[in-house]
N, C-alpha and C. Protein backbone atom coordinates (compact mmCIF):
# COMPACT_ATOMS: atom_id res chain seq x y z
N UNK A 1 143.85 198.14 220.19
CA UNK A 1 142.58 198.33 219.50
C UNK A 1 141.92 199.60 220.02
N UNK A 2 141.60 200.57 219.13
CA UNK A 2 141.04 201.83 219.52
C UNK A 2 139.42 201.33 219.73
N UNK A 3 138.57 202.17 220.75
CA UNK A 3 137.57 202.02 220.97
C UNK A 3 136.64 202.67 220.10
N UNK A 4 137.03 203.78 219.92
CA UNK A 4 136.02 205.00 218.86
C UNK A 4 136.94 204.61 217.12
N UNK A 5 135.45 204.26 216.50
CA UNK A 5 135.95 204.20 215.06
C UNK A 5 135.77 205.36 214.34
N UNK A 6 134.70 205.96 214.63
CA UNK A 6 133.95 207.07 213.57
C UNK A 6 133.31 206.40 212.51
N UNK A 7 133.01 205.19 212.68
CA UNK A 7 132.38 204.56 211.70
C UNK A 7 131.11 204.53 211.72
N UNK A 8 130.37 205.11 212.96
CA UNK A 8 129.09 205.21 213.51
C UNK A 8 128.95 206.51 213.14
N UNK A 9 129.48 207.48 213.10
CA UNK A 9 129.01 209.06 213.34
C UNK A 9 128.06 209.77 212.47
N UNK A 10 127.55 208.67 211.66
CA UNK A 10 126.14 209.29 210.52
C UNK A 10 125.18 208.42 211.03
N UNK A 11 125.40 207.53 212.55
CA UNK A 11 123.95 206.94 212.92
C UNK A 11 123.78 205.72 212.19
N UNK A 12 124.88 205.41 211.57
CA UNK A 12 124.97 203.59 211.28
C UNK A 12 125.60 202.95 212.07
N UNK A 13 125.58 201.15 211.71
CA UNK A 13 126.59 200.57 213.14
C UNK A 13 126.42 199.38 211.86
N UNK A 14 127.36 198.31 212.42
CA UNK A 14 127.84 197.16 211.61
C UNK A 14 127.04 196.07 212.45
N UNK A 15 126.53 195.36 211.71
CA UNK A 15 126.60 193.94 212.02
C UNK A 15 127.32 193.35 212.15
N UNK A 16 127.48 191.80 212.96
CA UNK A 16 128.51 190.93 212.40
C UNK A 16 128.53 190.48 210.89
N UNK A 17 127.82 190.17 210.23
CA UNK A 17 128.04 190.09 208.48
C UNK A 17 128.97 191.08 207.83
N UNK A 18 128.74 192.45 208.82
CA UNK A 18 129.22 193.39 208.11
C UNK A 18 128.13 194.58 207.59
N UNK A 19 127.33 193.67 207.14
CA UNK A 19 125.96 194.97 206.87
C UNK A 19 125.68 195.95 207.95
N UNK A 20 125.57 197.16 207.34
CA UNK A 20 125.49 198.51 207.82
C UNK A 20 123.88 198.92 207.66
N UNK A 21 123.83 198.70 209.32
CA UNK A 21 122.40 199.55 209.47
C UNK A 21 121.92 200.41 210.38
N UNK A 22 120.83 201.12 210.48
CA UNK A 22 120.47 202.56 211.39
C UNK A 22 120.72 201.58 212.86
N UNK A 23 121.10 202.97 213.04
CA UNK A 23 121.62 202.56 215.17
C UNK A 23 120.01 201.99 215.99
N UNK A 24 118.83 202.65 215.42
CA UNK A 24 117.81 202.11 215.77
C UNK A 24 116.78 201.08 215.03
N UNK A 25 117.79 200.77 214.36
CA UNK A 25 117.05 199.28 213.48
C UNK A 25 116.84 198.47 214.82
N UNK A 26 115.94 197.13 214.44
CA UNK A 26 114.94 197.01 215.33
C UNK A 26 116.29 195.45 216.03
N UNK A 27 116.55 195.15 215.18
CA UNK A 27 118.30 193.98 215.39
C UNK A 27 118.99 195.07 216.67
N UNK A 28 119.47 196.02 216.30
CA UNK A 28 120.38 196.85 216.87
C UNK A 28 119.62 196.73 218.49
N UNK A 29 118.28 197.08 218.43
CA UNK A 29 117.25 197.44 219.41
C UNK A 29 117.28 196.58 220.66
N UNK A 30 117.32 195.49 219.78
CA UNK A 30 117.03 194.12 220.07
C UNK A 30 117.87 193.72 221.28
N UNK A 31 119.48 193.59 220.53
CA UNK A 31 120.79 193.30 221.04
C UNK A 31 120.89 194.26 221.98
N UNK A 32 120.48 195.52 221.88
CA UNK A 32 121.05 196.33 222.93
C UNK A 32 120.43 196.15 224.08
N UNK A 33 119.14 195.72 224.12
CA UNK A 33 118.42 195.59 225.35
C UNK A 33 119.01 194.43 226.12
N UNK A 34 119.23 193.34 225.15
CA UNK A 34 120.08 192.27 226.29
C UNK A 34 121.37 192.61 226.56
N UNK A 35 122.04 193.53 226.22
CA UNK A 35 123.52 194.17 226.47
C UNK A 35 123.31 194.95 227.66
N UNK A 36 122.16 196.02 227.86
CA UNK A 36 121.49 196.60 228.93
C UNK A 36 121.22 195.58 229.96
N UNK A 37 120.51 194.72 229.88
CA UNK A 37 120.15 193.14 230.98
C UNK A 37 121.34 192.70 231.48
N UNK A 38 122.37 192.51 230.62
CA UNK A 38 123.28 191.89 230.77
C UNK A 38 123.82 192.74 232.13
N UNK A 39 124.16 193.99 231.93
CA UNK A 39 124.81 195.39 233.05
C UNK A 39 123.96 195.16 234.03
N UNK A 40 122.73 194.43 233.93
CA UNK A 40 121.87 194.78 235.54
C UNK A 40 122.18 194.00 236.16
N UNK A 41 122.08 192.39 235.50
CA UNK A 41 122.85 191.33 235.91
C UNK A 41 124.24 191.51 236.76
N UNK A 42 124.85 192.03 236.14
CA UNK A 42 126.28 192.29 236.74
C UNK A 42 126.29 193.10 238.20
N UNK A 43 124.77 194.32 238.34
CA UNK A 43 124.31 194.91 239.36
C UNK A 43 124.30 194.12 240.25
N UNK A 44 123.42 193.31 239.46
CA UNK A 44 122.99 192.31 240.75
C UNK A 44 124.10 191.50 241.49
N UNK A 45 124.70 191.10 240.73
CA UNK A 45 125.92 189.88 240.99
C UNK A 45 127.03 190.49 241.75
N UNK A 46 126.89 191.82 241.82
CA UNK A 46 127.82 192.82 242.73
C UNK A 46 127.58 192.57 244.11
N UNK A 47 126.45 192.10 244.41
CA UNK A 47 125.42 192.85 246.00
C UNK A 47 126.43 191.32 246.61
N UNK A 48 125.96 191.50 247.60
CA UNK A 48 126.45 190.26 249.18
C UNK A 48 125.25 189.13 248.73
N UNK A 49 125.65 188.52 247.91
CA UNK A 49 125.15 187.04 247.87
C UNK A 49 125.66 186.01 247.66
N UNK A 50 124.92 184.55 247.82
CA UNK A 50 125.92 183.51 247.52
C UNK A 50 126.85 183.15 246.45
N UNK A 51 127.68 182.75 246.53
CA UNK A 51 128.96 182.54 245.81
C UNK A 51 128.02 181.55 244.60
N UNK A 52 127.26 180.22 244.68
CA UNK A 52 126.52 179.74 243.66
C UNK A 52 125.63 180.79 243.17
N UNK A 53 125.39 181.38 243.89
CA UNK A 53 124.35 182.32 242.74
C UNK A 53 124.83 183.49 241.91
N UNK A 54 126.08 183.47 242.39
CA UNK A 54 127.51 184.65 241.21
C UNK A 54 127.47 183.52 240.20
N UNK A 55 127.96 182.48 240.80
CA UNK A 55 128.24 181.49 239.42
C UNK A 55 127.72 181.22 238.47
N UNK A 56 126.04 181.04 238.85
CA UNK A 56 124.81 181.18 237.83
C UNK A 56 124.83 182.25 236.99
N UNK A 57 124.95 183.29 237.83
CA UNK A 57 124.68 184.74 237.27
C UNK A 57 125.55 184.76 236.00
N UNK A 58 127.28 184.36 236.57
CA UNK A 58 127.83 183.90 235.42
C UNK A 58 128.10 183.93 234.15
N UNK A 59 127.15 182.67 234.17
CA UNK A 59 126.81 181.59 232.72
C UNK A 59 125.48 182.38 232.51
N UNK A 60 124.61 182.86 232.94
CA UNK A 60 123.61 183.77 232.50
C UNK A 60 124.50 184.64 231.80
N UNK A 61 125.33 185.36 232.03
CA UNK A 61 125.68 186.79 231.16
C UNK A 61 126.51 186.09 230.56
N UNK A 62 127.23 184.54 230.34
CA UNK A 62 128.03 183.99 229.13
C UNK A 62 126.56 183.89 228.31
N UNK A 63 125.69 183.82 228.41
CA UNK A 63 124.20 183.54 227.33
C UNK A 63 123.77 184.76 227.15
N UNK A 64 123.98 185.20 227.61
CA UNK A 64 123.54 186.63 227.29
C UNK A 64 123.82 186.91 225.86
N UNK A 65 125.52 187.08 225.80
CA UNK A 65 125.85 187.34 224.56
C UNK A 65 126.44 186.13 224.26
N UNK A 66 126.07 184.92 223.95
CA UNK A 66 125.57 184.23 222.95
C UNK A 66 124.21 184.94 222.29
N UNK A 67 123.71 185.11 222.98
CA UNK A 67 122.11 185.71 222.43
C UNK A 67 122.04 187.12 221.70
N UNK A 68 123.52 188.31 222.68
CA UNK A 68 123.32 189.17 221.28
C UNK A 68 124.07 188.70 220.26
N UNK A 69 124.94 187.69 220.52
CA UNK A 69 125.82 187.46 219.17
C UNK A 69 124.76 186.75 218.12
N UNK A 70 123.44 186.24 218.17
CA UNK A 70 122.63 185.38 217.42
C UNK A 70 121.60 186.61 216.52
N UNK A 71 121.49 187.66 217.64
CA UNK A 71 120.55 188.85 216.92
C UNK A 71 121.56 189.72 216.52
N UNK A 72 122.68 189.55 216.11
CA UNK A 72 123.93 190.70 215.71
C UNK A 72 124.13 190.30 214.55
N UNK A 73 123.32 188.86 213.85
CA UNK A 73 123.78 188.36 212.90
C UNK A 73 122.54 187.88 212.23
N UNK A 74 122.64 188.39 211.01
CA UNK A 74 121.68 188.44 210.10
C UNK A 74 121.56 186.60 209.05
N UNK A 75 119.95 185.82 210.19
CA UNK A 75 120.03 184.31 209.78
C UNK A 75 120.69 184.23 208.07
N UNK A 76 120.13 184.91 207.30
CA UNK A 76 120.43 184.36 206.14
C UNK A 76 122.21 184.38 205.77
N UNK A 77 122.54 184.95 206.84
CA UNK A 77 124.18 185.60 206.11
C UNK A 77 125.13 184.44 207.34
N UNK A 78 123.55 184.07 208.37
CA UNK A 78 124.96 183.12 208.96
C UNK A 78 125.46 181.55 208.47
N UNK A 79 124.70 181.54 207.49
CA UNK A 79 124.83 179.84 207.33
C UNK A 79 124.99 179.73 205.79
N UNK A 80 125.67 178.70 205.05
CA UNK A 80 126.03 179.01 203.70
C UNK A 80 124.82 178.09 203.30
N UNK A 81 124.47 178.32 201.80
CA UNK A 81 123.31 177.55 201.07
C UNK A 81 123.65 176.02 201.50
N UNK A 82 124.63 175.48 201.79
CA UNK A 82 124.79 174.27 202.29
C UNK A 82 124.18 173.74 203.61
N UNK A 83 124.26 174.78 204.19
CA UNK A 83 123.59 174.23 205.58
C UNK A 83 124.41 174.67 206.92
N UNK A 84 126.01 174.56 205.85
CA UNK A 84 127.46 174.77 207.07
C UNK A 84 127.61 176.59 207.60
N UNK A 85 127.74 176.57 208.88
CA UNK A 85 127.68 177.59 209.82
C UNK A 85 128.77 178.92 208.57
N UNK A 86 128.48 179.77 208.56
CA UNK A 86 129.35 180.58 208.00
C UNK A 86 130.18 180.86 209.05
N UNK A 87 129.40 181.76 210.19
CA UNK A 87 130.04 182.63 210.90
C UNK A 87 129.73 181.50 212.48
N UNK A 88 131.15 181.52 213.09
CA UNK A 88 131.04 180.71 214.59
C UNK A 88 130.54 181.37 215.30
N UNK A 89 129.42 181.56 215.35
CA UNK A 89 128.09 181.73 216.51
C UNK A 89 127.84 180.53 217.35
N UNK A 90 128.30 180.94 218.69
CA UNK A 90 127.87 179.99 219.82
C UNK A 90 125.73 179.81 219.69
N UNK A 91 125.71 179.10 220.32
CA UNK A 91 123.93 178.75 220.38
C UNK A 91 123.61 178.58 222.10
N UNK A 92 122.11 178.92 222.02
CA UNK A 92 121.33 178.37 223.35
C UNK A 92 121.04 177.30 222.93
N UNK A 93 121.03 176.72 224.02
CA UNK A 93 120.50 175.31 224.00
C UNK A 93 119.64 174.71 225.47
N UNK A 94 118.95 173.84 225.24
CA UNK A 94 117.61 173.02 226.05
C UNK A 94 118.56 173.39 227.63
N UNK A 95 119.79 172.71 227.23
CA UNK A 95 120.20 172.29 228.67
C UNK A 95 120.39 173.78 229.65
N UNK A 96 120.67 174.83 228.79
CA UNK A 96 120.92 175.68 229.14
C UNK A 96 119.32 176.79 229.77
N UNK A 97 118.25 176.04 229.60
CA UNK A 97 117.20 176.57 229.76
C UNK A 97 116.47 175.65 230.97
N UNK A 98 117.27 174.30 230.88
CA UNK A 98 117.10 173.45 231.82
C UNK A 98 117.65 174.06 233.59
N UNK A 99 118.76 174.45 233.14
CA UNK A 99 119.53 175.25 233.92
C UNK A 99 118.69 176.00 234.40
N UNK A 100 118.19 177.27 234.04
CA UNK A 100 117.05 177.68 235.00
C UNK A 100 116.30 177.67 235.71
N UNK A 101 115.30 176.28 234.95
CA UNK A 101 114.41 175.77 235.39
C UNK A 101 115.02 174.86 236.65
N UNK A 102 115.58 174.60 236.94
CA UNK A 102 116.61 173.83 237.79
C UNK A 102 116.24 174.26 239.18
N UNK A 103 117.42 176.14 238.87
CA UNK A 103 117.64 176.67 239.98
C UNK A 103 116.10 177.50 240.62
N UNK A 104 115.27 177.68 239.54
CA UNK A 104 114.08 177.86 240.24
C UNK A 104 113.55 177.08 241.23
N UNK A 105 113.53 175.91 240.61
CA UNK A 105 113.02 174.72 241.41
C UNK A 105 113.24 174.55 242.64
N UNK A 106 114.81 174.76 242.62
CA UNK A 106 115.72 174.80 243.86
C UNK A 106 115.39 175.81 244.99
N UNK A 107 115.36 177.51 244.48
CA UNK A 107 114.97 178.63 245.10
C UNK A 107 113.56 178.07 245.97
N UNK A 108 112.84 177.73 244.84
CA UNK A 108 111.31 177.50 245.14
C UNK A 108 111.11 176.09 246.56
N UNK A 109 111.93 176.18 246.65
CA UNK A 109 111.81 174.51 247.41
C UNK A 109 111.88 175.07 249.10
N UNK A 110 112.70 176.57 249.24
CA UNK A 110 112.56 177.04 250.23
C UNK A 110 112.13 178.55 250.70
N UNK A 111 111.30 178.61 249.46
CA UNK A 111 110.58 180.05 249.65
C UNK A 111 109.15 179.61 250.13
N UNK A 112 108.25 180.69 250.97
CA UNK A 112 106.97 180.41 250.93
C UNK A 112 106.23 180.51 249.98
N UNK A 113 105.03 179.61 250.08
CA UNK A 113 104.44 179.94 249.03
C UNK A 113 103.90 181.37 248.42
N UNK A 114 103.61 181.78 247.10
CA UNK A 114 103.34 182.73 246.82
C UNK A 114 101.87 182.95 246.89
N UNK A 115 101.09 184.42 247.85
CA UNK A 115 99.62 183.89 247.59
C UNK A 115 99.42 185.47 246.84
N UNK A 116 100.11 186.26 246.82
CA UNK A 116 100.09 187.44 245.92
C UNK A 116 100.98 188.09 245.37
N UNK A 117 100.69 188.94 244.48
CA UNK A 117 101.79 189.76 243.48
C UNK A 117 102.65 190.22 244.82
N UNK A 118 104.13 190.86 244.66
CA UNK A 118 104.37 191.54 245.40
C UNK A 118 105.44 192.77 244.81
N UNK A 119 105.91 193.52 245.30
CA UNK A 119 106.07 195.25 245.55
C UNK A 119 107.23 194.71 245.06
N UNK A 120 107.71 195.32 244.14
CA UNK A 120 109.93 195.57 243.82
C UNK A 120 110.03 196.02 245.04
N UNK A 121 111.14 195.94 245.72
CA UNK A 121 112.16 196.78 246.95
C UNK A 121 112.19 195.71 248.34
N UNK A 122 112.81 196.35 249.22
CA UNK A 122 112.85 195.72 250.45
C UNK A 122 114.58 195.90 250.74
N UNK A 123 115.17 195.51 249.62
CA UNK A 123 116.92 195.98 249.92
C UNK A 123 116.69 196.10 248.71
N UNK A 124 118.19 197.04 248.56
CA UNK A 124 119.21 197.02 246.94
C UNK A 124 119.28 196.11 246.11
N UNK A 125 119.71 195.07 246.90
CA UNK A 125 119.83 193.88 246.14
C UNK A 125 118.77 193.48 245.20
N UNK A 126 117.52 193.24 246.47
CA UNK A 126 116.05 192.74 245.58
C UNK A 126 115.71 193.74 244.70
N UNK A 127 115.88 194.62 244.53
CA UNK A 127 115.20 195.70 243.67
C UNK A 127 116.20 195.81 242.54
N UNK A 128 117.55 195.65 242.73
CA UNK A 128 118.27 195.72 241.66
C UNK A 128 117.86 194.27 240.44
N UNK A 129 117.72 193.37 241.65
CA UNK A 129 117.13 191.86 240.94
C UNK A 129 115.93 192.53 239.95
N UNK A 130 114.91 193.16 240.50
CA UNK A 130 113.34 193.40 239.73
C UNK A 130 113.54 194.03 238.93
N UNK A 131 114.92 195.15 238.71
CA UNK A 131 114.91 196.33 237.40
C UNK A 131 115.79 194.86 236.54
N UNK A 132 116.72 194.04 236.61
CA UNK A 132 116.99 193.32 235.87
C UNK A 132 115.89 192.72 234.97
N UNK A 133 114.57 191.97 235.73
CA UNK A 133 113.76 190.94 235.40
C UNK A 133 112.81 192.35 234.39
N UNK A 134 112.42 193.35 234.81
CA UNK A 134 111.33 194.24 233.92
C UNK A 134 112.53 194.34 232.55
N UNK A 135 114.04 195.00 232.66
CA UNK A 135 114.22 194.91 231.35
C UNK A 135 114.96 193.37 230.72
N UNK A 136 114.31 192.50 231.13
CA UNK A 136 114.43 190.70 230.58
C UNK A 136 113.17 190.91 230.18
N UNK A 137 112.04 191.81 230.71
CA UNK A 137 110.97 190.97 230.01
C UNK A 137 111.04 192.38 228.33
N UNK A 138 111.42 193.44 228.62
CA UNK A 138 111.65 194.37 227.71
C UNK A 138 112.33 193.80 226.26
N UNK A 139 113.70 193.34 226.94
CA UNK A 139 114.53 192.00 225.94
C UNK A 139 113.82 191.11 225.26
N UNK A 140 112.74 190.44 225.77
CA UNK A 140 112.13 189.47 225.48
C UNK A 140 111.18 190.14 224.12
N UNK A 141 110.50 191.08 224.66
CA UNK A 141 109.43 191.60 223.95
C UNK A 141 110.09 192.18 222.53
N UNK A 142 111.78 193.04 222.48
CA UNK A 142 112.46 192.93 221.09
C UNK A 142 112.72 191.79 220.76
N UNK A 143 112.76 191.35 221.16
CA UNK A 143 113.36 189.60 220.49
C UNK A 143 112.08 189.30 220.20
N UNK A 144 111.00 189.22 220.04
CA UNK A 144 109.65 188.49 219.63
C UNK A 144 109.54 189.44 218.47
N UNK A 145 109.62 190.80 218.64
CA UNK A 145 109.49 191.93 216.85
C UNK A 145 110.48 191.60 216.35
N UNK A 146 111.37 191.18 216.47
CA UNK A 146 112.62 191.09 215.65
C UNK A 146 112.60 189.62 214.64
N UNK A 147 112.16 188.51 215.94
CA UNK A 147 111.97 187.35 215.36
C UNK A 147 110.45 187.37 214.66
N UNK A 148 109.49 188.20 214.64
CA UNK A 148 108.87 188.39 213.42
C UNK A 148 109.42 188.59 212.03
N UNK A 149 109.87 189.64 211.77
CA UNK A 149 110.51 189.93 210.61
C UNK A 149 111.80 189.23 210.34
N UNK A 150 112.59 188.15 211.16
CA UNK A 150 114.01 187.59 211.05
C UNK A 150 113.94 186.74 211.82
N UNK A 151 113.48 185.68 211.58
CA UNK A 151 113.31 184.24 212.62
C UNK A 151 114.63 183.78 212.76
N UNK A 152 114.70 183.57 213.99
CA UNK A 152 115.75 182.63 214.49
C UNK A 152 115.45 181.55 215.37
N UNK A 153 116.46 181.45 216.04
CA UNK A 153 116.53 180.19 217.28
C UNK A 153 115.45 180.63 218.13
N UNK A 154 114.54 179.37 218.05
CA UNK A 154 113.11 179.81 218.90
C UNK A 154 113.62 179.66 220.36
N UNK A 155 114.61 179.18 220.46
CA UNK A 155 115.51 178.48 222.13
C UNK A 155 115.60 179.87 222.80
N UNK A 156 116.00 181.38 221.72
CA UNK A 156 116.63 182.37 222.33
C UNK A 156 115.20 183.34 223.31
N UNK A 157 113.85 183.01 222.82
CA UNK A 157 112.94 183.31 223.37
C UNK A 157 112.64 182.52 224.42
N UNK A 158 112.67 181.46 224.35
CA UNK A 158 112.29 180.76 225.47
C UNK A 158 113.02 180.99 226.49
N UNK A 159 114.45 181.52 226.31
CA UNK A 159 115.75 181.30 227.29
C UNK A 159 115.57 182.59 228.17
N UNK A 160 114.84 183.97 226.96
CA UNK A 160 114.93 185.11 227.76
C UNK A 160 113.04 185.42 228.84
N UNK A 161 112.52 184.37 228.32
CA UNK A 161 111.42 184.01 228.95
C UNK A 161 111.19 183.42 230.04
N UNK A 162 112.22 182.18 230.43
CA UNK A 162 112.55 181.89 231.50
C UNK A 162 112.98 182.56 232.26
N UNK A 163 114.34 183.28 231.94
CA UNK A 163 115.05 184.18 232.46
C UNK A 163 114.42 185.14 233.15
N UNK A 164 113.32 185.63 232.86
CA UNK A 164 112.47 186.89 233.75
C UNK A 164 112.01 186.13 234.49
N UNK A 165 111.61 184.98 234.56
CA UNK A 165 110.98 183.98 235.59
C UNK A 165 112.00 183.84 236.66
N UNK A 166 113.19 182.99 235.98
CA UNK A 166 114.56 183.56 236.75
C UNK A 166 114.28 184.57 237.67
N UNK A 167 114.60 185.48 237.37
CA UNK A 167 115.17 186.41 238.09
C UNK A 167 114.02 186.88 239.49
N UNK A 168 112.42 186.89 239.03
CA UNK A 168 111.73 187.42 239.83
C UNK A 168 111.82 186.26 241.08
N UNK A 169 112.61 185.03 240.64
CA UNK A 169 112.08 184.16 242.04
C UNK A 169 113.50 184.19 242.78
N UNK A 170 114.37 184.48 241.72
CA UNK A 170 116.02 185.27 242.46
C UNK A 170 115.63 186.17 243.46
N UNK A 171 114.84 187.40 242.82
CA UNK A 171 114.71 188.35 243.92
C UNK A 171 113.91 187.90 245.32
N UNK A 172 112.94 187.20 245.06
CA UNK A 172 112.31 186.70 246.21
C UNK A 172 113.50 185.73 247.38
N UNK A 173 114.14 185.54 246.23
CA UNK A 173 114.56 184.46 247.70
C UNK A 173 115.80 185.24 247.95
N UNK A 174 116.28 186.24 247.52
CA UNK A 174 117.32 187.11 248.13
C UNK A 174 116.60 187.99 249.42
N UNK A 175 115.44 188.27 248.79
CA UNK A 175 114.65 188.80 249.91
C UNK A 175 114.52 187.93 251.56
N UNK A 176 114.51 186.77 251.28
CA UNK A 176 114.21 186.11 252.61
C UNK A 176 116.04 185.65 252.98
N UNK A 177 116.76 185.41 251.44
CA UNK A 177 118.71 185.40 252.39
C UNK A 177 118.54 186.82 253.07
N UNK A 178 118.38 187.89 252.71
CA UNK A 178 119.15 189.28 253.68
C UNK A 178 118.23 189.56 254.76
N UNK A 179 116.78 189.00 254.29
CA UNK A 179 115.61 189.34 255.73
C UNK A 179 115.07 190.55 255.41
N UNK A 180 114.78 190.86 253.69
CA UNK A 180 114.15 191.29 253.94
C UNK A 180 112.98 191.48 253.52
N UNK A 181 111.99 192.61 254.20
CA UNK A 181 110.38 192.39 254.02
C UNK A 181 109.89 192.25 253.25
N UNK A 182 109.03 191.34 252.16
CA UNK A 182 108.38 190.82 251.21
C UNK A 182 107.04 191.83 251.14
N UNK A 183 106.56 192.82 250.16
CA UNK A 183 105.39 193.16 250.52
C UNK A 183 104.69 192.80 249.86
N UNK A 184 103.29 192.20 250.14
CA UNK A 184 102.50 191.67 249.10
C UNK A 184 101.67 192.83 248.60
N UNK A 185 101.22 192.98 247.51
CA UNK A 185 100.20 193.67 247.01
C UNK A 185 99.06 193.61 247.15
N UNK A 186 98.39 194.16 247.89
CA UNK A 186 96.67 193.71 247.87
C UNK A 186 96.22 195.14 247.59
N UNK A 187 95.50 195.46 246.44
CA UNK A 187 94.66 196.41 245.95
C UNK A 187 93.68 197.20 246.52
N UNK A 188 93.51 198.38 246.91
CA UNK A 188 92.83 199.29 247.62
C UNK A 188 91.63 199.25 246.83
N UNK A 189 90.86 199.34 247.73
CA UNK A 189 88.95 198.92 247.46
C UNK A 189 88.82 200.06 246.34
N UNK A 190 88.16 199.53 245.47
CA UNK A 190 87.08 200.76 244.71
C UNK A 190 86.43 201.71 245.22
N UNK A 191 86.03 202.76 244.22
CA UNK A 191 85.17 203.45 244.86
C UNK A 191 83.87 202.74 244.80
């Protein structure tokens, strides 16, 4: 399978239906940002951490694209007037959002409490975690314009909503596995 089609080179790209639209249609936009998330993820999942939290990471980037495969595909073209699936599109689902909420819980059970915002950085790791979670919440924010004009699975917002939640309490508690310094934010006085 060749990689380069030339089927793009006037600034169109295919859907899964097949429909041909601008490379910056707002679908295209959409998908690409969680395709982008997806690569930070993988950043992250590179660094010296626990073997369960690769595994998570995982099934996060198997949802990932479930999720661009759901915005790659245009609702009305995926399902026939009957009701029956046209095109086999995997789905998010509860449990899979449960899943999150899970491992937060878990993280959270041995982090300190939080009494302020705090700073991206401290290692690679944590900071690679925080550029993941800013473009999850970026993802999130195309997926809400997109699902204006093209409603879908309300699950896929919630999933990438969690997911930034995810990740910022990932970074925190990677911060206290490698040791390192947490800075809190406290705001320099007014004039």
């Amino acid at each position: 399978m060749k990689i380069y089609t030339k089927t793009g080179d006037k600034g169109t790209t295919s859907l899964f239906s097949g429909t041909r639209v601008p490379k910056h249609h707002i679908r295209i936009e959409s998908y690409g940002t969680v395709d982008e998330l997806n690569s930070h993820i993988g950043l992250v999942k590179d660094q010296e951490i626990q073997p369960e939290t690769r595994e998570i990471l995982n099934r996060i980037q198997d949802r990932l694209f479930t999720i661009g495969s759901t915005m790659a595909t245009e609702p009305e073209k995926a399902t026939l007037k009957s009701g029956k699936k046209r095109l086999n599109i995997p789905e998010i689902s509860e449990e899979d959002i449960l899943l999150l909420e899970n491992e937060m819980d878990k993280m959270n059970e041995v982090l300190p409490e939080m009494t302020h915002f705090v700073l991206p950085g401290g290692h690679p790791a944590v900071s690679f975690c925080h550029i993941a979670r800013c473009v999850c919440r970026r993802a999130e924010r195309m997926a809400t314009a997109l699902y204006e004009i093209s409603p879908f699975s309300e699950l896929v917002l919630k999933y990438l909503n969690r997911l930034s939640d995810y990740l910022f309490v990932l970074a925190r508690k990677l911060s206290k596995d490698l040791n390192a310094i947490e800075v809190k934010w406290i705001p320099e006085k007014g004039i």
